[in-house]
Protein backbone atom coordinates (compact mmCIF):
# COMPACT_ATOMS: atom_id res chain seq x y z
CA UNK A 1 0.00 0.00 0.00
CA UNK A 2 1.63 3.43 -1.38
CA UNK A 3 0.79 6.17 1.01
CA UNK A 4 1.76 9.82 0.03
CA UNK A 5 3.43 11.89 2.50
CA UNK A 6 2.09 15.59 2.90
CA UNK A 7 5.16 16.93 1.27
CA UNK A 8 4.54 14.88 -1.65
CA UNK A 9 1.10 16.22 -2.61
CA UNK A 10 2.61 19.84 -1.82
CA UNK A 11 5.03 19.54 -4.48
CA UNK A 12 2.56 17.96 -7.16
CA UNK A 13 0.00 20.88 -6.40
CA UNK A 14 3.29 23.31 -6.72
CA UNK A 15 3.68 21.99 -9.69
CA UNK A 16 0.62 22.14 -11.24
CA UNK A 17 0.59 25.74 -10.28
CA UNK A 18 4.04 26.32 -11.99
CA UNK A 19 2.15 25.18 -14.86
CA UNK A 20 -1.18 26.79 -14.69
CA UNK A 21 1.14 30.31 -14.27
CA UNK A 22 2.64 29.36 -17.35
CA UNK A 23 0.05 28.54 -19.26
CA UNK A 24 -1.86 31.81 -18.74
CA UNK A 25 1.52 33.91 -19.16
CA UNK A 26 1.84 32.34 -22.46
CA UNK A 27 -2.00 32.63 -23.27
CA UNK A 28 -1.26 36.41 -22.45
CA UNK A 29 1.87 37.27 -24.57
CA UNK A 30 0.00 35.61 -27.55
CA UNK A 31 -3.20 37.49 -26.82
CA UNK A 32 -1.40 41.04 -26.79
CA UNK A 33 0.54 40.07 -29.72
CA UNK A 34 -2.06 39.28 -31.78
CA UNK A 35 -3.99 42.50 -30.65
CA UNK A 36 -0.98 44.41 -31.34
CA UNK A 37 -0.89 42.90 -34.59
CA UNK A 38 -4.49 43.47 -35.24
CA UNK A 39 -4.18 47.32 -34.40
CA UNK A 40 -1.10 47.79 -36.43
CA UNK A 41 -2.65 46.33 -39.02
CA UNK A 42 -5.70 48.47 -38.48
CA UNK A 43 -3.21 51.76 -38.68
CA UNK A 44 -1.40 50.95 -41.68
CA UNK A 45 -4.38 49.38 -43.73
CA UNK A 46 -5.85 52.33 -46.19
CA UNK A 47 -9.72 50.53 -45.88
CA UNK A 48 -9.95 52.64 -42.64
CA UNK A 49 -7.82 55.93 -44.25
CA UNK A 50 -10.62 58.97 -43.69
CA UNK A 51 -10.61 60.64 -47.04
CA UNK A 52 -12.35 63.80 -45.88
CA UNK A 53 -13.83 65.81 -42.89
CA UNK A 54 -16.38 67.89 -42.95
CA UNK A 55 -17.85 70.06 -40.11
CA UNK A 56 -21.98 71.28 -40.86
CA UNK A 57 -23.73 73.60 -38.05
CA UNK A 58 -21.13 76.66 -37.94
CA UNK A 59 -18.76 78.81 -40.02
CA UNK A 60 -16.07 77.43 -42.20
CA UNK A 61 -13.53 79.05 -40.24
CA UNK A 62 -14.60 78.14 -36.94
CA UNK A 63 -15.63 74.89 -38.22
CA UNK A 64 -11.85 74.53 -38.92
CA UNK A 65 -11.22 75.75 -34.75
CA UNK A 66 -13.31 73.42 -33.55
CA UNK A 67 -11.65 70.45 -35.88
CA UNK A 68 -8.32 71.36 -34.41
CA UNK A 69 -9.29 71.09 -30.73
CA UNK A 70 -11.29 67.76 -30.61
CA UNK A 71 -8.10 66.12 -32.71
CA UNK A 72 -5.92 67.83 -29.67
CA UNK A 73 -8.47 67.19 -27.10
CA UNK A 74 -8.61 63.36 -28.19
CA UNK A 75 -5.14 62.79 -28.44
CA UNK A 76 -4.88 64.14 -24.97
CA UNK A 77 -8.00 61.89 -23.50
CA UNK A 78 -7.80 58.80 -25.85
CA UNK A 79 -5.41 56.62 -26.62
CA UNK A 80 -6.94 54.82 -29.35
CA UNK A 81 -7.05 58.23 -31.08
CA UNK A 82 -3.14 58.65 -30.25
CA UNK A 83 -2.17 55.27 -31.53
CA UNK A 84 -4.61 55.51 -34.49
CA UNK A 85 -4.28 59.24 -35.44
CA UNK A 86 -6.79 61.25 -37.13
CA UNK A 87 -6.74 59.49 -40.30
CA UNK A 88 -7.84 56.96 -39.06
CA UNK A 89 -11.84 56.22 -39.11
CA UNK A 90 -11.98 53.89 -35.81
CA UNK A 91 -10.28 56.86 -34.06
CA UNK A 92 -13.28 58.56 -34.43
CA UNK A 93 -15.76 58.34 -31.05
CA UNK A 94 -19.26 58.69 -32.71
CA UNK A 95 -20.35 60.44 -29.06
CA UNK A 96 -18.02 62.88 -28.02
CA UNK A 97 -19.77 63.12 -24.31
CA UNK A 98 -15.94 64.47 -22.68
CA UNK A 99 -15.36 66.99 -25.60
CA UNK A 100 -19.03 68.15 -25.64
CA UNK A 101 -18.86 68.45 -21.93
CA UNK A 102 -15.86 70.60 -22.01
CA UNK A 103 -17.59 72.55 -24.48
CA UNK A 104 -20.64 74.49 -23.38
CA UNK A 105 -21.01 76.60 -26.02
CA UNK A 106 -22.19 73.66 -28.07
CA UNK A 107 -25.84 72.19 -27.33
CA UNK A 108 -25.10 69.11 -29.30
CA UNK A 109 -22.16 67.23 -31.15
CA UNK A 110 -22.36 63.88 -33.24
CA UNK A 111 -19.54 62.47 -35.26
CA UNK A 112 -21.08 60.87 -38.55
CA UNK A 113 -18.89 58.15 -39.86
CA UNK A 114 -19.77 57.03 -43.58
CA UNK A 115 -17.69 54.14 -44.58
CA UNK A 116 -17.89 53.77 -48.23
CA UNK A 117 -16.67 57.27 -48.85
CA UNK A 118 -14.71 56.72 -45.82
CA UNK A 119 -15.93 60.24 -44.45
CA UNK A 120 -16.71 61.80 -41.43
CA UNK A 121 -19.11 64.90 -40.81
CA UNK A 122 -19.17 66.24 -37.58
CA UNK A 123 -22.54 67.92 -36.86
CA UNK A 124 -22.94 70.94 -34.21
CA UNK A 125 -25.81 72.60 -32.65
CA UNK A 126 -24.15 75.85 -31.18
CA UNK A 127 -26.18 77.46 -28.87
CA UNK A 128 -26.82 81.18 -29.63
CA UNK A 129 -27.00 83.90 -27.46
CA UNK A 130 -30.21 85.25 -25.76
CA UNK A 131 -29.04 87.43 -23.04
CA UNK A 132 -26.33 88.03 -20.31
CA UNK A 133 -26.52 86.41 -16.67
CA UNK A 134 -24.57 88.81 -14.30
CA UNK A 135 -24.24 87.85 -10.67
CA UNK A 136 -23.88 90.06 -7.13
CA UNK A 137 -21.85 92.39 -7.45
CA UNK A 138 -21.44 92.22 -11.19
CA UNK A 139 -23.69 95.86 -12.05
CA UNK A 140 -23.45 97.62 -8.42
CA UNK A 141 -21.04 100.23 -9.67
CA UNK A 142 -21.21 101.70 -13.66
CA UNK A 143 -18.77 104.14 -14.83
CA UNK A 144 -20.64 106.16 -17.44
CA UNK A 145 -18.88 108.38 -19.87
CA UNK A 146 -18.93 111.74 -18.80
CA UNK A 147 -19.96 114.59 -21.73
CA UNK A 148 -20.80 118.18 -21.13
CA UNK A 149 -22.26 116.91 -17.71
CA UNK A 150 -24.71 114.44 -18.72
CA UNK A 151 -23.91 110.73 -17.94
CA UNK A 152 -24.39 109.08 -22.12
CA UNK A 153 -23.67 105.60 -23.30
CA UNK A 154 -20.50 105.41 -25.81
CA UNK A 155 -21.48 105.15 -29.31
CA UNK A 156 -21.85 101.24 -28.79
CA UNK A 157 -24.42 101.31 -26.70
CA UNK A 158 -22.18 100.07 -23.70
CA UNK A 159 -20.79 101.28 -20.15
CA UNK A 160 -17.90 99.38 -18.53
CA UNK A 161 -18.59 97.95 -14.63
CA UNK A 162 -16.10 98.74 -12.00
CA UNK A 163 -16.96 95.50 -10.33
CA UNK A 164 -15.63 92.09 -10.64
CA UNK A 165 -18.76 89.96 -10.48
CA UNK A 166 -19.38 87.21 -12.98
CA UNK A 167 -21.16 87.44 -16.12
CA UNK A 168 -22.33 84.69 -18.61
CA UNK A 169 -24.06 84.27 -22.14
CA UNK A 170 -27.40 82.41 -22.01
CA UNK A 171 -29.23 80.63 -24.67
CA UNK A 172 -32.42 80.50 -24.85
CA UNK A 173 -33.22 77.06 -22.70
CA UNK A 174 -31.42 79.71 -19.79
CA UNK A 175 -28.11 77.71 -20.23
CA UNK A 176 -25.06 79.59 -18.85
CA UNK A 177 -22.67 78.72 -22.00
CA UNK A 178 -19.48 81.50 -22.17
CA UNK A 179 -17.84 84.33 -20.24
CA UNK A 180 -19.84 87.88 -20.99
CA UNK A 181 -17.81 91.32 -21.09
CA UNK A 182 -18.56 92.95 -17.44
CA UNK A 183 -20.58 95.54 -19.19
CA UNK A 184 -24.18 97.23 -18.75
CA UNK A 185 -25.88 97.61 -22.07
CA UNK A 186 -29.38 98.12 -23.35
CA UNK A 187 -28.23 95.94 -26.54
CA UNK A 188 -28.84 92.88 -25.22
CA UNK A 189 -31.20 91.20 -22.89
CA UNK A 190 -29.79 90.84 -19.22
CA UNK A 191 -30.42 89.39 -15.82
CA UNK A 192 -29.24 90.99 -12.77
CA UNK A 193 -29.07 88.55 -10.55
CA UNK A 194 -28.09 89.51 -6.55
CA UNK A 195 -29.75 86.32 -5.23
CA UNK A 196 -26.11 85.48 -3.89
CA UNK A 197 -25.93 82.42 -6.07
CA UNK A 198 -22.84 81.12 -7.49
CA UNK A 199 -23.27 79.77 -10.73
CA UNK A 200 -21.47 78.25 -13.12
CA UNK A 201 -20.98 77.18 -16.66
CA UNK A 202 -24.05 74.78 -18.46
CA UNK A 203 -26.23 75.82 -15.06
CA UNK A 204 -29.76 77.16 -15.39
CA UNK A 205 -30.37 80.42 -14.76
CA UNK A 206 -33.59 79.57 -13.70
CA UNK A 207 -35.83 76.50 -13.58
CA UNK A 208 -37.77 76.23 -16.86
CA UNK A 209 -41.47 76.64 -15.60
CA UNK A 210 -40.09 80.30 -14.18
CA UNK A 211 -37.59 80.65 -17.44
CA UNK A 212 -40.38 80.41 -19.86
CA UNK A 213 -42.21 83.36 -18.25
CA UNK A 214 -38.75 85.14 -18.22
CA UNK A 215 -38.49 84.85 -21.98
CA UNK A 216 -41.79 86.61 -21.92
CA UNK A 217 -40.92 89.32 -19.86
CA UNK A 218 -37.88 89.92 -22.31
CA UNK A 219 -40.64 90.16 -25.17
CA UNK A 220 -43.26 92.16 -23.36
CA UNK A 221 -40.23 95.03 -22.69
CA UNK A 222 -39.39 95.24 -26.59
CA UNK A 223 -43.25 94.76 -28.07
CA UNK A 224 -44.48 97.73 -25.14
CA UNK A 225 -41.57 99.83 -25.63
CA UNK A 226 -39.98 100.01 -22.39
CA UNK A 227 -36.85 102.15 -22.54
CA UNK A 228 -34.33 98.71 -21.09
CA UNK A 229 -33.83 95.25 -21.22
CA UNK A 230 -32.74 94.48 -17.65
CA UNK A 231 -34.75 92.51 -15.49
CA UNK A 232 -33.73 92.30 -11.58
CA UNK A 233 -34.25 89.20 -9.72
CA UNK A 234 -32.99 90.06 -6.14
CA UNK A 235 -34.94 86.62 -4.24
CA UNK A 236 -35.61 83.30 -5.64
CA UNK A 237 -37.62 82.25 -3.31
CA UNK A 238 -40.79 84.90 -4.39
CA UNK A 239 -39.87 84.10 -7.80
CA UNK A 240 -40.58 87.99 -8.82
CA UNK A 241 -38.52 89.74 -11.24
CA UNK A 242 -38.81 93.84 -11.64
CA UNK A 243 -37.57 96.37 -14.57
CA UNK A 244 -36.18 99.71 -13.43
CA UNK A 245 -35.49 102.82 -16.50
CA UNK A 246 -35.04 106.40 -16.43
CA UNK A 247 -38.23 107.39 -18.60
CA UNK A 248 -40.17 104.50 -17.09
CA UNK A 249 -41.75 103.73 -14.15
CA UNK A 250 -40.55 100.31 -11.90
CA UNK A 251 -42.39 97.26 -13.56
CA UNK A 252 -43.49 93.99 -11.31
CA UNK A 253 -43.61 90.59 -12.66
CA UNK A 254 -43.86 87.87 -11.09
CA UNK A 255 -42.07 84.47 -12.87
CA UNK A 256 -44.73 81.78 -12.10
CA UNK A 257 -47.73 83.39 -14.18
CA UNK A 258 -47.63 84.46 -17.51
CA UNK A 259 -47.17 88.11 -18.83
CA UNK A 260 -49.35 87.98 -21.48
CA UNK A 261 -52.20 89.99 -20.04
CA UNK A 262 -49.14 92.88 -19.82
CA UNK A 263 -49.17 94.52 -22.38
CA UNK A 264 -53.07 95.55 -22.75
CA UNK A 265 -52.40 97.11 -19.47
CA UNK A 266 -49.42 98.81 -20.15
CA UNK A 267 -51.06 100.42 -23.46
CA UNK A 268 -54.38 101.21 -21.05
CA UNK A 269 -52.13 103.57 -19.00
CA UNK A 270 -50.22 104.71 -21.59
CA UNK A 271 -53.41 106.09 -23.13
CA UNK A 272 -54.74 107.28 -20.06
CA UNK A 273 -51.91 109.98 -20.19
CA UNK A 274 -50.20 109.05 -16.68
CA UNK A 275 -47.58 106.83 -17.60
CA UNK A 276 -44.79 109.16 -16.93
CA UNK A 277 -46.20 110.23 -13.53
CA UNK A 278 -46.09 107.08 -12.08
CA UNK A 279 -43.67 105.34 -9.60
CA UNK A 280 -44.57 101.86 -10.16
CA UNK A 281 -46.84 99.63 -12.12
CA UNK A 282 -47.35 96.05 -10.32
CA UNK A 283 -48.18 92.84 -12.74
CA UNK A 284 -47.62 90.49 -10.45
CA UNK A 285 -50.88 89.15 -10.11
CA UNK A 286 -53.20 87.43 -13.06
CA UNK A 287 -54.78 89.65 -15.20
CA UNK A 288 -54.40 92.85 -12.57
CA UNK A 289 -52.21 95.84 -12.84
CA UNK A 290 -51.88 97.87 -9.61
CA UNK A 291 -49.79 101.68 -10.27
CA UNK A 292 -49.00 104.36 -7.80
């Protein structure tokens, strides 16, 4: 009767171990060298060479910007696209999510690939620019240029701020896209915004049931001829907004009902002859105009 010490079935099992590790190290050299093969293969074969690039949704010229910084923003985040290059169609991620995201100033960006012309057509949807979100501190102080005495705009419409408070470009979904000039300017539609908050790039100005009613507003100023286009939201929480001009008087609104009724009442008084007498005129509620 053969009976096998303890240090005899140790070794075996070592051995079969030895083996096992072998077998997988081997299994693994072959598997990268085949994929290595594969992918230099992939590089160097002209079935995959991209023949042209074309970029639809913006100007030539900027279409040509934009090329040039997702080729260096992909070399720098992929390294498919570094070992491939740009000539190379499999490069090519058909959802750019990191470059787009980096990106606020576009709304969308798809990569088309079209393999029998071996193509590709990048698509944008830039978002385009509604107004200017300033926060605290961004429109406390103006410096107007002085002539003769009288505080004027310059011939562009536009007075620098002394303060350093942030202002952004918004698009009309009230998406905080680019950096805006520190400026104050009837040219443009503008939100002064001292609600404290800190916002930053792709954030909401404001939730969209209160937005929508903000886009209104914007309207209703240009339609009744109201001498600016800055609305003043100074607490959230009431969701009011109000509208302050020389040759006007202070205009209520309040962001959860609609404006529409407005502007009947704001032509009522105007005909009535007291428009410029007044202090305020408050829209706040439905279909009501209170003035003082």
């Amino acid at each position: 009767m053969n009976i096998r010490r303890p240090t005899d079935l140790r070794k075996k099992r070592d051995k079969q171990d030895v083996r096992k590790k072998y077998f997988i190290a081997v299994a693994g050299v072959v598997f990268l060298s085949l994929t290595g093969l594969a992918l230099l293969a992939v590089k160097q074969s002209d079935f995959f060479t991209v023949r042209a690039v074309e970029v639809s949704g913006v100007p030539a010229v900027y279409g040509e910007q934009v090329l040039r910084d997702m080729k260096a923003f992909s070399r720098e985040h992929s390294l498919l696209f570094r070992f491939l290059g740009a000539d190379n169609m499999l490069a090519w991620s058909g959802d750019p999510d990191e470059f787009l995201d980096a990106n606020p100033q576009f709304k969308t960006l798809r990569v088309q690939k079209d393999p029998v012309h071996r193509a590709i057509k990048i698509v944008i949807d830039v978002r385009e620019k509604f107004g200017v979100w300033c926060g605290a501190g961004s429109g406390d102080d103006v410096r107007f240029i002085v002539d003769e005495g009288t505080a004027t705009a310059t011939e562009s419409g536009v007075t620098v701020s002394d303060t350093m408070g942030e202002c952004y470009w918004f698009d009309r979904d009230g998406v905080l896209f680019a950096k805006a000039p520190q400026v104050q300017s009837e040219l443009f539609n503008r939100v002064q915004d001292s609600t404290g908050r800190a916002l930053v790039l792709r954030d909401k100005i404001l939730p969209d049931r209160l937005f929508v009613n903000m886009v209104k507003i914007f309207a209703l100023l240009e339609v009744a001829d109201i001498n600016t286009k800055t609305v003043f939201l100074r607490d959230l929480e009431l969701e009011e907004v109000f509208v302050d001009s020389v040759s006007d008087p202070t205009l209520y609104f309040s962001l959860h009902e609609s404006p529409d009724f407005a502007l009947s009442a704001i032509d009522a008084i105007k005909k009535s002859g007291g428009w410029g007498g007044l202090g305020y005129v408050d829209l706040r509620s439905e279909n009501r105009a209170y003035y003082r």
